[in-house]
PDB file of N, CA and C in Angstrom:
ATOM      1  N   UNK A   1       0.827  -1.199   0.000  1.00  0.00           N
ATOM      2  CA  UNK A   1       0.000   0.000   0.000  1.00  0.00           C
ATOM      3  C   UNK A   1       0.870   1.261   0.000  1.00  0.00           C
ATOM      4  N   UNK A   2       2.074   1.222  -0.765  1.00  0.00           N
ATOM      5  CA  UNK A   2       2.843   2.389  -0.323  1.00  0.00           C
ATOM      6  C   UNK A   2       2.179   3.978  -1.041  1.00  0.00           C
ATOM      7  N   UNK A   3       1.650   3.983  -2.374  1.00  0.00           N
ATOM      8  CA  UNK A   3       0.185   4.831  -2.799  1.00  0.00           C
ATOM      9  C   UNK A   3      -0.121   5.357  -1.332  1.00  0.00           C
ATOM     10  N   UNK A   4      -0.254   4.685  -0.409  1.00  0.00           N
ATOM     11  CA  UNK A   4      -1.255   5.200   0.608  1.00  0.00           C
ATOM     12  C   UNK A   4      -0.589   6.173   1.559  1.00  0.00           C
ATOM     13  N   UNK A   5       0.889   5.845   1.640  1.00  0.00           N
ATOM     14  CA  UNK A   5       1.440   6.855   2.309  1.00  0.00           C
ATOM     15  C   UNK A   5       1.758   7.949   2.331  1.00  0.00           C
ATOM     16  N   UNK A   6       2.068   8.521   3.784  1.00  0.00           N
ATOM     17  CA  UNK A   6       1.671  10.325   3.437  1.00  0.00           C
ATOM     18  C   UNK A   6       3.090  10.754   4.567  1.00  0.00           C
ATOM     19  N   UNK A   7       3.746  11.910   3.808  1.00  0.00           N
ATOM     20  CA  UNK A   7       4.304  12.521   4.424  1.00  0.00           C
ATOM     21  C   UNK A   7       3.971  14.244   4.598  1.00  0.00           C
ATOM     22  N   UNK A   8       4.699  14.261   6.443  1.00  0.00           N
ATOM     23  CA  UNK A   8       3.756  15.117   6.756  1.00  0.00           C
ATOM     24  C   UNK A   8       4.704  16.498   6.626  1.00  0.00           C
ATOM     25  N   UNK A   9       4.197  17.538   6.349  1.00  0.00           N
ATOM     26  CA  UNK A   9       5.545  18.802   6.152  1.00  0.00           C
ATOM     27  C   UNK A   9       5.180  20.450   7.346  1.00  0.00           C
ATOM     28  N   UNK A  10       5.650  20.059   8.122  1.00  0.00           N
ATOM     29  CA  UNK A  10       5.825  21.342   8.963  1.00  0.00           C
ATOM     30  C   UNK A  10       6.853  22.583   9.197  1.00  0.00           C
ATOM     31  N   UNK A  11       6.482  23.486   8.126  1.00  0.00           N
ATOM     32  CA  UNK A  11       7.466  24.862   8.496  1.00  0.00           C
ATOM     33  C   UNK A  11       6.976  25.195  10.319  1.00  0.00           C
ATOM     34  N   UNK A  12       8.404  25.519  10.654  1.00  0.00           N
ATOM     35  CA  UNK A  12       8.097  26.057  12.060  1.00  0.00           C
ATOM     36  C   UNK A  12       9.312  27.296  12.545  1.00  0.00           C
ATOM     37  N   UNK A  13       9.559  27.864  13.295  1.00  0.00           N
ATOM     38  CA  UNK A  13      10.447  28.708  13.401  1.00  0.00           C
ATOM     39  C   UNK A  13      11.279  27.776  14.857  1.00  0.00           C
ATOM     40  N   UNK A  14      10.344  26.530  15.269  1.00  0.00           N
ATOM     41  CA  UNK A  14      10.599  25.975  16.146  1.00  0.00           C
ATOM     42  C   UNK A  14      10.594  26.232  17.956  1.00  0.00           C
ATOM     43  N   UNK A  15       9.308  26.943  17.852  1.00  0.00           N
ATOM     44  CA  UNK A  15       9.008  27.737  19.041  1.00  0.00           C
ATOM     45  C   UNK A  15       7.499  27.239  19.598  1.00  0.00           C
ATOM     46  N   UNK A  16       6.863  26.470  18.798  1.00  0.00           N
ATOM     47  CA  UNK A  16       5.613  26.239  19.304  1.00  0.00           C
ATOM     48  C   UNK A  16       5.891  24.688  20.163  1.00  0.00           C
ATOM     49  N   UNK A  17       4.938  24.367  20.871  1.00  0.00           N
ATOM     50  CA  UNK A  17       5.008  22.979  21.745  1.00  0.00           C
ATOM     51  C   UNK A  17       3.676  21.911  20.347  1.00  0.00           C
ATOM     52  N   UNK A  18       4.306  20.901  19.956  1.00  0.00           N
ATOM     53  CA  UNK A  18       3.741  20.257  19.055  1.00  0.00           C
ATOM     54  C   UNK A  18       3.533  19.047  19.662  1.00  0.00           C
ATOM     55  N   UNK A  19       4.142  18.440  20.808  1.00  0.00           N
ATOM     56  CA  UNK A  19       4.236  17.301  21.050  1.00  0.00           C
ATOM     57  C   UNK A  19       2.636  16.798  20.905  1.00  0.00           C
ATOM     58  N   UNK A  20       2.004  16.849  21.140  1.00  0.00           N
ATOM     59  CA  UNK A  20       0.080  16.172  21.274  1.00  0.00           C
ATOM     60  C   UNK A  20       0.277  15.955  19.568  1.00  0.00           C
ATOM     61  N   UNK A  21       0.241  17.024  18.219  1.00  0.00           N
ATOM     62  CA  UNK A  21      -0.033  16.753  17.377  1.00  0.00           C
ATOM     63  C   UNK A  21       1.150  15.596  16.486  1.00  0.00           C
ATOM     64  N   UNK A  22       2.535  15.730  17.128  1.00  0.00           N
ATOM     65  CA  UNK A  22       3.555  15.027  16.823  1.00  0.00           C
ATOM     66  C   UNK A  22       3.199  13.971  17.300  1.00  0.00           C
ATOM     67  N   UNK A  23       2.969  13.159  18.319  1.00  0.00           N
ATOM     68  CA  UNK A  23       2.307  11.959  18.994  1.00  0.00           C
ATOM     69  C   UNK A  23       1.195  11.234  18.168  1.00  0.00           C
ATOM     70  N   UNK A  24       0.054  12.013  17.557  1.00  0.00           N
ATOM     71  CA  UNK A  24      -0.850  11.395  16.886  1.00  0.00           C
ATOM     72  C   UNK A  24      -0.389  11.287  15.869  1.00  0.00           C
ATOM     73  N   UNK A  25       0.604  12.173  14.956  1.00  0.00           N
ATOM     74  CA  UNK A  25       1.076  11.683  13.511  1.00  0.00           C
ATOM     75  C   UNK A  25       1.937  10.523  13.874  1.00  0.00           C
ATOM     76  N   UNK A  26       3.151  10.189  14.445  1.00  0.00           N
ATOM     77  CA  UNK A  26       3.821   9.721  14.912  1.00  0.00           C
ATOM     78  C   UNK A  26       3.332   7.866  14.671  1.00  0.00           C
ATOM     79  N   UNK A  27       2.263   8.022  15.317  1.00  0.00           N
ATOM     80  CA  UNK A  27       1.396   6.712  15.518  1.00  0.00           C
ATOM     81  C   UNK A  27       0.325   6.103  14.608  1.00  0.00           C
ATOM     82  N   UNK A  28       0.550   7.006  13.418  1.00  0.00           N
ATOM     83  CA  UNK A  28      -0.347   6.400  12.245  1.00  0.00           C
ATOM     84  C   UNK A  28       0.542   5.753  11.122  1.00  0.00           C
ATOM     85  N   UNK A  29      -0.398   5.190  10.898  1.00  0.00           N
ATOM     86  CA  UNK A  29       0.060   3.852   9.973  1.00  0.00           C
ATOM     87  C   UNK A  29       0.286   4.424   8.531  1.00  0.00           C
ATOM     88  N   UNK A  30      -0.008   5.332   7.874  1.00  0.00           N
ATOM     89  CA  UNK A  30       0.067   5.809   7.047  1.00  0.00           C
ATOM     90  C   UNK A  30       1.252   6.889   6.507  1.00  0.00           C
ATOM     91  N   UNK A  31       1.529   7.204   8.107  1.00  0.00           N
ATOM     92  CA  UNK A  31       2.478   8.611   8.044  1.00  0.00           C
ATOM     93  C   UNK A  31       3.583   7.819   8.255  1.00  0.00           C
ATOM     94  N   UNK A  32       4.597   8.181   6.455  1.00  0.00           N
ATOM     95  CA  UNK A  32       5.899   7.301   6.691  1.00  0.00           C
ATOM     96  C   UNK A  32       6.852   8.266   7.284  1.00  0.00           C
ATOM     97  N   UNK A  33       7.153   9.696   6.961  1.00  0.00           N
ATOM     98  CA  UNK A  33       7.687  10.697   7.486  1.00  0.00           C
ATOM     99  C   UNK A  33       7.248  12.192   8.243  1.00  0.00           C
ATOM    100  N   UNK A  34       7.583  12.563   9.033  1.00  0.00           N
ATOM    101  CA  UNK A  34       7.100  14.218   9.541  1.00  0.00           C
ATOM    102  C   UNK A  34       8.588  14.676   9.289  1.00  0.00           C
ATOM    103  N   UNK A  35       8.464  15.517   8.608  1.00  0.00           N
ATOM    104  CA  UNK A  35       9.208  16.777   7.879  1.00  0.00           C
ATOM    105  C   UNK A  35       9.376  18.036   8.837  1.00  0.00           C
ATOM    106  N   UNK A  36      10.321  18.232   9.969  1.00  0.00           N
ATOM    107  CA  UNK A  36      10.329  19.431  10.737  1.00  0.00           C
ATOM    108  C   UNK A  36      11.378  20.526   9.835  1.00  0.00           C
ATOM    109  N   UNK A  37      10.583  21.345   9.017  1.00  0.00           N
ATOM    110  CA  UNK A  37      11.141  22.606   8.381  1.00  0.00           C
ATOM    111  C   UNK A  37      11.356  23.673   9.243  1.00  0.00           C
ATOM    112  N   UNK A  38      13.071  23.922   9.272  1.00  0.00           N
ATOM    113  CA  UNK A  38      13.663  25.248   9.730  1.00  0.00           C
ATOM    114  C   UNK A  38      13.876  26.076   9.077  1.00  0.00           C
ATOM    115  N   UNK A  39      14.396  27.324   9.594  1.00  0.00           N
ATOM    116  CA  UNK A  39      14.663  28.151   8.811  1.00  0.00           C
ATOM    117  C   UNK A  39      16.720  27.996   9.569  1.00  0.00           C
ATOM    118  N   UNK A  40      17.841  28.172   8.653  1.00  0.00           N
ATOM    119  CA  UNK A  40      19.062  27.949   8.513  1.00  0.00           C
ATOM    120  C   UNK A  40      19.389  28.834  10.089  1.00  0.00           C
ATOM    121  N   UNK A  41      19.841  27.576  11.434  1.00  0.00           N
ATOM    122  CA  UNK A  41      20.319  28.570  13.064  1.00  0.00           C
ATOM    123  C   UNK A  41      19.469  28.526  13.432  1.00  0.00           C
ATOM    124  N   UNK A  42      17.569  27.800  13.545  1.00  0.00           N
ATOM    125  CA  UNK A  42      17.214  27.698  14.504  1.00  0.00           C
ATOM    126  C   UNK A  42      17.179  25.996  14.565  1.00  0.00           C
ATOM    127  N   UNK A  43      16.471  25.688  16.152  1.00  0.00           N
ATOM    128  CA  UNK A  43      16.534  24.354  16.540  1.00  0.00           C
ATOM    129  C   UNK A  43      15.238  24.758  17.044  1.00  0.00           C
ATOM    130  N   UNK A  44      14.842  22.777  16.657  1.00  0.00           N
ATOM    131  CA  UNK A  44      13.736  22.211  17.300  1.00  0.00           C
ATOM    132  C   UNK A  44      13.686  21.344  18.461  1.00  0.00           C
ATOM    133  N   UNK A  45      14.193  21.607  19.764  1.00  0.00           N
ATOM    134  CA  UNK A  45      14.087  20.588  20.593  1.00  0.00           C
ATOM    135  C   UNK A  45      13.111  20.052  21.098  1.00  0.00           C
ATOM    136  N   UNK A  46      11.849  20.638  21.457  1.00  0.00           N
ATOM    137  CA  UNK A  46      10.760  20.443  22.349  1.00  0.00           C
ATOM    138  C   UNK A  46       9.657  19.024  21.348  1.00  0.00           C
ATOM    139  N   UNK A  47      10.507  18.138  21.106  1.00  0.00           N
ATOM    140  CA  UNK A  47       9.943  16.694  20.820  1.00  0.00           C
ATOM    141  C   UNK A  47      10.562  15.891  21.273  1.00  0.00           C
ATOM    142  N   UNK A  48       9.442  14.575  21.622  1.00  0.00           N
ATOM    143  CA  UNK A  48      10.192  13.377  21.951  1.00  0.00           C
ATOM    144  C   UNK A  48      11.276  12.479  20.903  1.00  0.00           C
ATOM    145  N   UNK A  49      12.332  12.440  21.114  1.00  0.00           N
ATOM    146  CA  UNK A  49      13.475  12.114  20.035  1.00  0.00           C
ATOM    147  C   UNK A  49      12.817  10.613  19.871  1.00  0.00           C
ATOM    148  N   UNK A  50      12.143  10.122  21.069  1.00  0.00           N
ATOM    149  CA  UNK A  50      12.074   8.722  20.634  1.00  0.00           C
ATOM    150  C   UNK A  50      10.775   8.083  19.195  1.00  0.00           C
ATOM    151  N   UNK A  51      10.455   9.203  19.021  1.00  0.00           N
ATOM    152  CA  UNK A  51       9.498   9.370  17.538  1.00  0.00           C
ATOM    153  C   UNK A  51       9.965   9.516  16.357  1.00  0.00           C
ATOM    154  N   UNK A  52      10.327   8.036  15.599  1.00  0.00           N
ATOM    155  CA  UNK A  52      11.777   8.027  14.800  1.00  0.00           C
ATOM    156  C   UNK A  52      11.218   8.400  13.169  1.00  0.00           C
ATOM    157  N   UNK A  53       9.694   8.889  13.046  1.00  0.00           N
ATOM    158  CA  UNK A  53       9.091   9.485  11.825  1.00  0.00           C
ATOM    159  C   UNK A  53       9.823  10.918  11.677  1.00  0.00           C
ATOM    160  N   UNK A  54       9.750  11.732  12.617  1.00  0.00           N
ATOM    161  CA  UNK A  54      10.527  12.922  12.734  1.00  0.00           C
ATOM    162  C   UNK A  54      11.670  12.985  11.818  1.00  0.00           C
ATOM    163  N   UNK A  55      11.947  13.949  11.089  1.00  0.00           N
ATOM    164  CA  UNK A  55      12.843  14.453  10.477  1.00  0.00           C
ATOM    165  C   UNK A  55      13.427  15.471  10.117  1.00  0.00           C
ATOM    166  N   UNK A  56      14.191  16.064  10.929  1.00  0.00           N
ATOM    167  CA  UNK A  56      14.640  17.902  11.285  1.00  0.00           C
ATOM    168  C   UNK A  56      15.161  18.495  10.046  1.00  0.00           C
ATOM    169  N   UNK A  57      15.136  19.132   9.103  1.00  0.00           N
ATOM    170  CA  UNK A  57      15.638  19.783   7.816  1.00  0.00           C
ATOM    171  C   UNK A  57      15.725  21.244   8.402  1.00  0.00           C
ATOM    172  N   UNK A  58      16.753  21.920   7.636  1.00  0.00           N
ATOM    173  CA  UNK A  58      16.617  23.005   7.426  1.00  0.00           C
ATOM    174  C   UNK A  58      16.775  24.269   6.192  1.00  0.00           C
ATOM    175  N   UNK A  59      16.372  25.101   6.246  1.00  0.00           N
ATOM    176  CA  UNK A  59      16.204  26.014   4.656  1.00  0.00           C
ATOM    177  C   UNK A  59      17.294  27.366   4.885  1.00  0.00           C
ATOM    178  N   UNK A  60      17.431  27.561   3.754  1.00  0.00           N
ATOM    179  CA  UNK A  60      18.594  28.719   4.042  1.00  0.00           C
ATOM    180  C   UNK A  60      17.569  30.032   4.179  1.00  0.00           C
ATOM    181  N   UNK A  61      16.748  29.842   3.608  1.00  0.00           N
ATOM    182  CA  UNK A  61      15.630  31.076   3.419  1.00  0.00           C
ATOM    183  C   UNK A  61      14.653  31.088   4.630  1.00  0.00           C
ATOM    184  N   UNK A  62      14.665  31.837   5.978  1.00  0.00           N
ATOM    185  CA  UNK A  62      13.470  31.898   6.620  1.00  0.00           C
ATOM    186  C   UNK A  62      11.956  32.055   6.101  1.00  0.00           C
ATOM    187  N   UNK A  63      10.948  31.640   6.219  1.00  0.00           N
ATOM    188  CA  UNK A  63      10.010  32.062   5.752  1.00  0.00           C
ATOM    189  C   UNK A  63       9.168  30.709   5.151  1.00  0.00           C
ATOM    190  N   UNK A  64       7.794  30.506   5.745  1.00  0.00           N
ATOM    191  CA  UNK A  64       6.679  29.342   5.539  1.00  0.00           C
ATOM    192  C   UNK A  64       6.959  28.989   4.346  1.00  0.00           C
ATOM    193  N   UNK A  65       6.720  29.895   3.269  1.00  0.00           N
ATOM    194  CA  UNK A  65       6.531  29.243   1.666  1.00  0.00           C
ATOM    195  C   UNK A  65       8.102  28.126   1.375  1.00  0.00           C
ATOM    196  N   UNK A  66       8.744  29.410   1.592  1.00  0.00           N
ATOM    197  CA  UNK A  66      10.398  28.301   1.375  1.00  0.00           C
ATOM    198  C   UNK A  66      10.621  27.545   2.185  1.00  0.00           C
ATOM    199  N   UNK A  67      10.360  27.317   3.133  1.00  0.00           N
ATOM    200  CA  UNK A  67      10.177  26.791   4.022  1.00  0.00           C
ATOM    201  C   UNK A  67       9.576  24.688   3.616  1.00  0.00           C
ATOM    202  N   UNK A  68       8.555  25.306   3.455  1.00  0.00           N
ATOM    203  CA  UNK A  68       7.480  23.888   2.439  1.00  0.00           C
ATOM    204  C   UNK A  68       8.448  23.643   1.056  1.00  0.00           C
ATOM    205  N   UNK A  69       9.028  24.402   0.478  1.00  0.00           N
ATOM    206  CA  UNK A  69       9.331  24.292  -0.412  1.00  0.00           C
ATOM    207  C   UNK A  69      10.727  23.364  -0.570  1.00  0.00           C
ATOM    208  N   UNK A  70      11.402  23.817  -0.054  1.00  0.00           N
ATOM    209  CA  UNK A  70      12.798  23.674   0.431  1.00  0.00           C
ATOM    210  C   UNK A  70      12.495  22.058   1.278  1.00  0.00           C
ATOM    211  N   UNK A  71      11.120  21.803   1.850  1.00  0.00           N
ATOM    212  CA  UNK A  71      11.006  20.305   1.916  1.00  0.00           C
ATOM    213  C   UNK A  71      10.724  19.036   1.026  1.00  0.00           C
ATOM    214  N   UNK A  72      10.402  19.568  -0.445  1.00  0.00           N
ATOM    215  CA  UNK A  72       9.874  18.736  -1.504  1.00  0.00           C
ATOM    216  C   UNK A  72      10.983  17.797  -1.983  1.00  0.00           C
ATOM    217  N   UNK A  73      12.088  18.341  -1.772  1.00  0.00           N
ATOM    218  CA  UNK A  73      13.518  16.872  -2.157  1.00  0.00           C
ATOM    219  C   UNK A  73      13.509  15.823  -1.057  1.00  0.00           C
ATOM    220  N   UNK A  74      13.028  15.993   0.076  1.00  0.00           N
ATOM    221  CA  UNK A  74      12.938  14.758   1.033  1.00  0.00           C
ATOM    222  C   UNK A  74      11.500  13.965   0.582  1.00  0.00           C
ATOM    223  N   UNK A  75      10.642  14.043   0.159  1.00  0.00           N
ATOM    224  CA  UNK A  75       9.471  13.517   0.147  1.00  0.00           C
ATOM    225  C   UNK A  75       9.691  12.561  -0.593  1.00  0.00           C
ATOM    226  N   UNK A  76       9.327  11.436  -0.457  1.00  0.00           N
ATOM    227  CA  UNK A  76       9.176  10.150  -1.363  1.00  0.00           C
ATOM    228  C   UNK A  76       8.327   9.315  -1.565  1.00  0.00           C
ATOM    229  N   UNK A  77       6.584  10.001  -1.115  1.00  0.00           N
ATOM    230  CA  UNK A  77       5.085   9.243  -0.812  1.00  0.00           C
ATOM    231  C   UNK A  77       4.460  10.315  -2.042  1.00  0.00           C
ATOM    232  N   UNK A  78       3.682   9.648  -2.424  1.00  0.00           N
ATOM    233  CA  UNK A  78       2.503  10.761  -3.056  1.00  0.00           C
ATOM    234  C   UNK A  78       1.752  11.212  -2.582  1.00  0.00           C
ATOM    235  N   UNK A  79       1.843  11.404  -1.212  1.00  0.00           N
ATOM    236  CA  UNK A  79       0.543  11.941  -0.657  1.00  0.00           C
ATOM    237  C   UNK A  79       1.358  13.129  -0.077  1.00  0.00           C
ATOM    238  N   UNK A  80       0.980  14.329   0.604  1.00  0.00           N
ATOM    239  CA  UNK A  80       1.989  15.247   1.189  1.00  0.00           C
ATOM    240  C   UNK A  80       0.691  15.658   2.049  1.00  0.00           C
ATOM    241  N   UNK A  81       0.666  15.995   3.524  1.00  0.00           N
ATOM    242  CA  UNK A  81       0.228  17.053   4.009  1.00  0.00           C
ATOM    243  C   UNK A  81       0.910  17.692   4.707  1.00  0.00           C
ATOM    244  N   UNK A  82       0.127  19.050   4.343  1.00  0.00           N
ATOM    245  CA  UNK A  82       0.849  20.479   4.698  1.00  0.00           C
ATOM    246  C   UNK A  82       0.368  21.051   6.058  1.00  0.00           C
ATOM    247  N   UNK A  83       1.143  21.505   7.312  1.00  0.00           N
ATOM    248  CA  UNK A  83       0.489  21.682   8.485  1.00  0.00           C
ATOM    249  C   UNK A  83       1.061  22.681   9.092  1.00  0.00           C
ATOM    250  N   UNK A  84       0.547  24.031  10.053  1.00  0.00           N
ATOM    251  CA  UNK A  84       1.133  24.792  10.281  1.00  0.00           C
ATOM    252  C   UNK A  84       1.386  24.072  12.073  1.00  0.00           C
ATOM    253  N   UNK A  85       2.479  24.620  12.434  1.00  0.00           N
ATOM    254  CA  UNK A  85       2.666  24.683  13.758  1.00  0.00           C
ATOM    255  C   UNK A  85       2.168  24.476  14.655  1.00  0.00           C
ATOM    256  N   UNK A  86       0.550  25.260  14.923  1.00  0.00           N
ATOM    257  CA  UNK A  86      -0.020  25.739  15.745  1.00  0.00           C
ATOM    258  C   UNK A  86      -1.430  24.262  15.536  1.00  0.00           C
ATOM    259  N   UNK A  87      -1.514  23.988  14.864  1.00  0.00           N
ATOM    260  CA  UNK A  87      -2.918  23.113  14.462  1.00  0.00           C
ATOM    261  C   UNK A  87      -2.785  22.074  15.640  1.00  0.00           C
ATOM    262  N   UNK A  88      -3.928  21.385  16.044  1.00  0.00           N
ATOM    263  CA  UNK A  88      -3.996  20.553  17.283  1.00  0.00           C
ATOM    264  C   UNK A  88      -4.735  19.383  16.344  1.00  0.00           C
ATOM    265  N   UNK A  89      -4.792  18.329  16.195  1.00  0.00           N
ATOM    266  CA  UNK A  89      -5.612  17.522  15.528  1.00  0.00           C
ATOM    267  C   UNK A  89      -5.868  16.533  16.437  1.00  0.00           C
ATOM    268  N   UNK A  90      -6.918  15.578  15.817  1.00  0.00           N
ATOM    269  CA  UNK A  90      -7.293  14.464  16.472  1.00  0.00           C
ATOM    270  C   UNK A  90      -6.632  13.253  15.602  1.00  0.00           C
ATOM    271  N   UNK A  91      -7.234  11.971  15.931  1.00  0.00           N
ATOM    272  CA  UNK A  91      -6.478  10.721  15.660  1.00  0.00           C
ATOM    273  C   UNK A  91      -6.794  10.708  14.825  1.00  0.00           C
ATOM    274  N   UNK A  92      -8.396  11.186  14.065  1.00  0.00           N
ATOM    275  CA  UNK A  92      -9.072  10.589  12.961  1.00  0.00           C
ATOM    276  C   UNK A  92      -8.359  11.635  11.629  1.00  0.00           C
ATOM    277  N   UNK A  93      -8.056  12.780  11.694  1.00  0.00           N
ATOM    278  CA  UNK A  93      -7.947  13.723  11.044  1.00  0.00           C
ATOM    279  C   UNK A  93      -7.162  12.670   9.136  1.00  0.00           C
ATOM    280  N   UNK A  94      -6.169  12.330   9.873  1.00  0.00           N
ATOM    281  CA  UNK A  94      -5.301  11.783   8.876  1.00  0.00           C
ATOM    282  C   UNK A  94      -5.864  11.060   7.864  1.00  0.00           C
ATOM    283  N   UNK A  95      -6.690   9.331   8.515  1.00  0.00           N
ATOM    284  CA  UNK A  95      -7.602   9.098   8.137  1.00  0.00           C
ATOM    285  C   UNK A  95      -8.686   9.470   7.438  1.00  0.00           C
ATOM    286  N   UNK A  96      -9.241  10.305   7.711  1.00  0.00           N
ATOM    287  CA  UNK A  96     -10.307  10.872   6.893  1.00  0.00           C
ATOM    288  C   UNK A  96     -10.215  11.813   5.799  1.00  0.00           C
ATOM    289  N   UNK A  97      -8.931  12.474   6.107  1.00  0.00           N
ATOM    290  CA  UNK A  97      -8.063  12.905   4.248  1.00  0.00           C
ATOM    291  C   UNK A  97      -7.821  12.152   3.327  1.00  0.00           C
ATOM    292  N   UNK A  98      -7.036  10.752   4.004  1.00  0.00           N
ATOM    293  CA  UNK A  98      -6.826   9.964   2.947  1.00  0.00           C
ATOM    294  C   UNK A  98      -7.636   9.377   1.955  1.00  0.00           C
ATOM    295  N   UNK A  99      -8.827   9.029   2.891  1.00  0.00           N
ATOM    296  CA  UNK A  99     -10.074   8.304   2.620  1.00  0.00           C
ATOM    297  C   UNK A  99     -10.843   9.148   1.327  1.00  0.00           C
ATOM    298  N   UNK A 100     -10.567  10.158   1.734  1.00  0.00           N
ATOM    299  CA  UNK A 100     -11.066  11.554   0.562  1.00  0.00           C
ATOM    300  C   UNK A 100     -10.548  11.915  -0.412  1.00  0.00           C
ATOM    301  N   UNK A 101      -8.602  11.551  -0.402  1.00  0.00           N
ATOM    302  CA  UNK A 101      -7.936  11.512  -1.364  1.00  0.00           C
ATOM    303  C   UNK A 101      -8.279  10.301  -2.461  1.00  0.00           C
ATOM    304  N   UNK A 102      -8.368   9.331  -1.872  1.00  0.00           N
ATOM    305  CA  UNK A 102      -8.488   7.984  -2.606  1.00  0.00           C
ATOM    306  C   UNK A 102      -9.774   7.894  -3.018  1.00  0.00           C
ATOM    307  N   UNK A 103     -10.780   8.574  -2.420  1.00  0.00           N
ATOM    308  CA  UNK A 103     -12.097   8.509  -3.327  1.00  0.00           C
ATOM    309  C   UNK A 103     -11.945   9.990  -4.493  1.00  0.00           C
ATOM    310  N   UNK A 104     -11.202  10.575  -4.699  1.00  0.00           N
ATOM    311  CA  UNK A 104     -10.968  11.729  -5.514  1.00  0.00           C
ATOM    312  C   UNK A 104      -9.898  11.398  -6.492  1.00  0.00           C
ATOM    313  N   UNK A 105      -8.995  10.439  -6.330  1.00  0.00           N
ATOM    314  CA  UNK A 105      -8.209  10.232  -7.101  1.00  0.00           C
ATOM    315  C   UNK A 105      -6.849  11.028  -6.769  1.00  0.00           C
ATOM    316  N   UNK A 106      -5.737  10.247  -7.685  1.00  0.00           N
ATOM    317  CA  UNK A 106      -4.174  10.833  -7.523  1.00  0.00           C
ATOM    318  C   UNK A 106      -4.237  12.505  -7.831  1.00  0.00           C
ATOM    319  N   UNK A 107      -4.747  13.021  -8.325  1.00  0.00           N
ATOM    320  CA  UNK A 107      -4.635  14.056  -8.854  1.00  0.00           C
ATOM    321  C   UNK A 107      -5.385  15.011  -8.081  1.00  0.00           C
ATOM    322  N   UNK A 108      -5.704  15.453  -7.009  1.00  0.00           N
ATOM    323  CA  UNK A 108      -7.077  15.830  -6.729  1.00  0.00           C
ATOM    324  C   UNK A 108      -6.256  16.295  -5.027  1.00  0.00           C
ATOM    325  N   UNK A 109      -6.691  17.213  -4.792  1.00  0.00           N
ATOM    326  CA  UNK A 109      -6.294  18.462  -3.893  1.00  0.00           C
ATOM    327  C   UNK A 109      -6.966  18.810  -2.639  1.00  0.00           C
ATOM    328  N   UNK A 110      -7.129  18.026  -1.261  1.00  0.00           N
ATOM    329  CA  UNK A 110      -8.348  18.082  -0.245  1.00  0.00           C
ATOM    330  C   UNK A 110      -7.904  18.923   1.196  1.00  0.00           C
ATOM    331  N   UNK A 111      -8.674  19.507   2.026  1.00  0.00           N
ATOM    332  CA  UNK A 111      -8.343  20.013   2.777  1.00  0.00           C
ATOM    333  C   UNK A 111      -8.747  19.944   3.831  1.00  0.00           C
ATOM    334  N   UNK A 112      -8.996  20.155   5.599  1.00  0.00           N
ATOM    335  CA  UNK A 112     -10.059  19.900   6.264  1.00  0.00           C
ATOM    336  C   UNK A 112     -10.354  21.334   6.260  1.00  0.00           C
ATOM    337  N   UNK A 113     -11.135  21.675   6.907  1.00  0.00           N
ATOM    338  CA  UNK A 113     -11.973  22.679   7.694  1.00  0.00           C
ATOM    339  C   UNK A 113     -11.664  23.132   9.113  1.00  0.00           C
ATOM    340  N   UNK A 114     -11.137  23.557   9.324  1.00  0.00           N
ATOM    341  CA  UNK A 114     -10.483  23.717  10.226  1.00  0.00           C
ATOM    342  C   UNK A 114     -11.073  25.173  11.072  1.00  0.00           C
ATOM    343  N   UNK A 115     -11.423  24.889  12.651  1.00  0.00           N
ATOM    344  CA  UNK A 115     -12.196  25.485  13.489  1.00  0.00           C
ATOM    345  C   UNK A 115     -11.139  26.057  14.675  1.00  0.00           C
ATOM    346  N   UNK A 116     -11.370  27.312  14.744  1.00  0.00           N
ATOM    347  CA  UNK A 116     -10.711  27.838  16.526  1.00  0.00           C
ATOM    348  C   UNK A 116     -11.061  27.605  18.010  1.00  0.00           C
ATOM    349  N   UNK A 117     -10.704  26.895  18.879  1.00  0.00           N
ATOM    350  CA  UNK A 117     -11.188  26.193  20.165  1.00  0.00           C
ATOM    351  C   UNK A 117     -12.199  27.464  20.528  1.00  0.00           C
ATOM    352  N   UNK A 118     -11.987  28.755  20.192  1.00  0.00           N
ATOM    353  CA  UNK A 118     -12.426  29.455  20.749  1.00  0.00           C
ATOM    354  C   UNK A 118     -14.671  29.819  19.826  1.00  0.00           C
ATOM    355  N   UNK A 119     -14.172  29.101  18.846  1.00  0.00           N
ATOM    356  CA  UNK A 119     -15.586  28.992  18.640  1.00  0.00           C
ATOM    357  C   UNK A 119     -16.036  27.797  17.867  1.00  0.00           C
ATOM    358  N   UNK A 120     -15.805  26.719  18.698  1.00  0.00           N
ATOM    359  CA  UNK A 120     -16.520  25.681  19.169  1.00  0.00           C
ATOM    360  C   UNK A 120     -17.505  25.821  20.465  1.00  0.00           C
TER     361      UNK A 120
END
């Protein structure tokens, strides 16, 4: 099923606490890599090292876009999701993209919907 796998790509400046959303990618069956995008002199410590999907890169160019960009030579799945820093997800999240990718086909572009704790 390798089609099915997804790697995950996070620009970060490496200042936010990710561990909850790193933990649930971490533990899916689908997610062959997480992509931690720097910008060139900063560090990401605040993860558990023992989460061996993790993969620290860094970009010479600060900045989100180059950032994602500057991660596309590590990728080796056809699936890619793109995630900012700050996002909190649940277990199902992953799952239910894929499920949406594969009923849409290789070619085909999906996103969630995505809500602020503060208006729920």
């Amino acid at each position: 099923m390798k089609r099915n796998l997804i790697t995950v790509v996070i620009p970060t400046l490496g200042t936010k606490n990710m561990n909850r959303t790193l933990k649930i990618l971490n533990s899916n069956k689908y997610i062959k890599k997480i992509i931690i995008s720097l910008p060139k002199n900063f560090e990401f410590k605040n993860y558990d090292k023992n989460m061996k999907k993790i993969q620290i890169i860094h970009s010479k160019i600060k900045g989100q876009v180059k950032q994602r960009i500057n991660a596309f030579k590590f990728i080796k799945t056809n699936n890619i999701i793109y995630m900012d820093d700050d996002l909190i997800i649940d277990n199902n999240l992953v799952n239910n993209l894929l499920n949406m990718k594969l009923q849409k086909g290789l070619r085909s572009v999906i996103a969630p919907i995505y809500f602020e704790k503060k208006t729920i």
